[in-house]
Protein backbone atom coordinates (compact mmCIF):
# COMPACT_ATOMS: atom_id res chain seq x y z
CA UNK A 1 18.71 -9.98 -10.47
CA UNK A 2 15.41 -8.43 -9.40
CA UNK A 3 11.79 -9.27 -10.54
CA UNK A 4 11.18 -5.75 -11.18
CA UNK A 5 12.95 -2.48 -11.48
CA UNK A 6 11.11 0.73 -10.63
CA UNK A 7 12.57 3.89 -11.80
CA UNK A 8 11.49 6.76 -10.10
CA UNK A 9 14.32 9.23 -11.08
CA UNK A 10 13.29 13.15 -11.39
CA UNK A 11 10.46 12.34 -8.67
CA UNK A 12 10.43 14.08 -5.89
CA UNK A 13 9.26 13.56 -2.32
CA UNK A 14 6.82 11.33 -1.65
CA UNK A 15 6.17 10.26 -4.82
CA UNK A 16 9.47 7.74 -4.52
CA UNK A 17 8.02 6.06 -1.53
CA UNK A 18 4.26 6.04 -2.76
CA UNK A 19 5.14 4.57 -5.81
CA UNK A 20 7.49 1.93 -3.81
CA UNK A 21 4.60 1.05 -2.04
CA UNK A 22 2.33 0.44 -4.87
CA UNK A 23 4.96 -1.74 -6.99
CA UNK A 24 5.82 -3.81 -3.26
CA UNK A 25 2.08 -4.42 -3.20
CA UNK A 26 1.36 -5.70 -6.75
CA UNK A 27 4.20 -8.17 -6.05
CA UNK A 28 4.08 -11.48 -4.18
CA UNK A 29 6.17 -12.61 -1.14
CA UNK A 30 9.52 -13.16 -2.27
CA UNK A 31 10.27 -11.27 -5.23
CA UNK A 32 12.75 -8.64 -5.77
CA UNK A 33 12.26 -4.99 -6.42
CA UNK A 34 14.87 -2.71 -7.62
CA UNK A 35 14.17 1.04 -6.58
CA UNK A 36 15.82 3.83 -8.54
CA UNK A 37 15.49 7.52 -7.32
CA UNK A 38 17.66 11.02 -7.61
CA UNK A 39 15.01 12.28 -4.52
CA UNK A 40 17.91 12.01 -1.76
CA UNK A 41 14.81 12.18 0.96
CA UNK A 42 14.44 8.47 -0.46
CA UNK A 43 17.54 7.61 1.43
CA UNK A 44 16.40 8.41 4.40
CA UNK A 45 12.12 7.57 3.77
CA UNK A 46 12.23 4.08 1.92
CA UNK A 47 14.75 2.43 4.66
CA UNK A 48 12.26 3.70 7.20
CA UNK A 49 8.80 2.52 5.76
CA UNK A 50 11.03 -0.72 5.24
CA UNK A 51 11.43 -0.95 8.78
CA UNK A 52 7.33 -0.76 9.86
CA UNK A 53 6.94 -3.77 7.52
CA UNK A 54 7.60 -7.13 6.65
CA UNK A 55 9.65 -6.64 3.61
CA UNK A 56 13.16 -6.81 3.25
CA UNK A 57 15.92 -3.96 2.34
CA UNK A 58 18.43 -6.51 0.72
CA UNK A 59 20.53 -3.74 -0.39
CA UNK A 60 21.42 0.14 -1.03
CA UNK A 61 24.01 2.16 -2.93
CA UNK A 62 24.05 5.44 -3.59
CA UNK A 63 26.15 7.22 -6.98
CA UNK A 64 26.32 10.27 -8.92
CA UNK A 65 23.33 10.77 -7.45
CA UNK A 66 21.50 7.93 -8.46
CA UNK A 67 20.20 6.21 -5.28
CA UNK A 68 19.33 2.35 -5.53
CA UNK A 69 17.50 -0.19 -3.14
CA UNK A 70 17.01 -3.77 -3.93
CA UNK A 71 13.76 -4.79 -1.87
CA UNK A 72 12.36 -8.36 -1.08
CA UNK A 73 9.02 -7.98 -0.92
CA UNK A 74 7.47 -9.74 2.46
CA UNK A 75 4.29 -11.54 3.57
């Protein structure tokens, strides 16, 4: 179950991602962050800002549209 759950659905590119980044960084080391976008660029954009950090991409799905990442937030 994640700490947080931030619903970014009907955003488009970058707004997804910038809004990722702000929730990720109001968090503390550890905690869990569920991501919810329709923005299919966020398939592709989270999962690489993801990789140029310390956090942790825990999990993805992707249905009707609906794309979800489950994020543990790093040091």
């Amino acid at each position: 179950m994640p700490d947080k759950t931030l619903d970014t659905s009907g955003l488009r590119c970058p707004m997804p991602l910038l809004k990722t980044k702000l929730e990720l960084n109001a968090m503390t080391p550890g905690q869990e962050l569920e991501v919810i976008s329709t923005d299919a660029g966020s398939a592709r954009d989270i999962p690489s800002f993801l990789k140029l950090t310390s956090h942790v991409l825990v999990s993805t799905s992707e249905s009707d549209g609906y794309y979800r990442f489950l994020i543990r937030r790093g040091q």
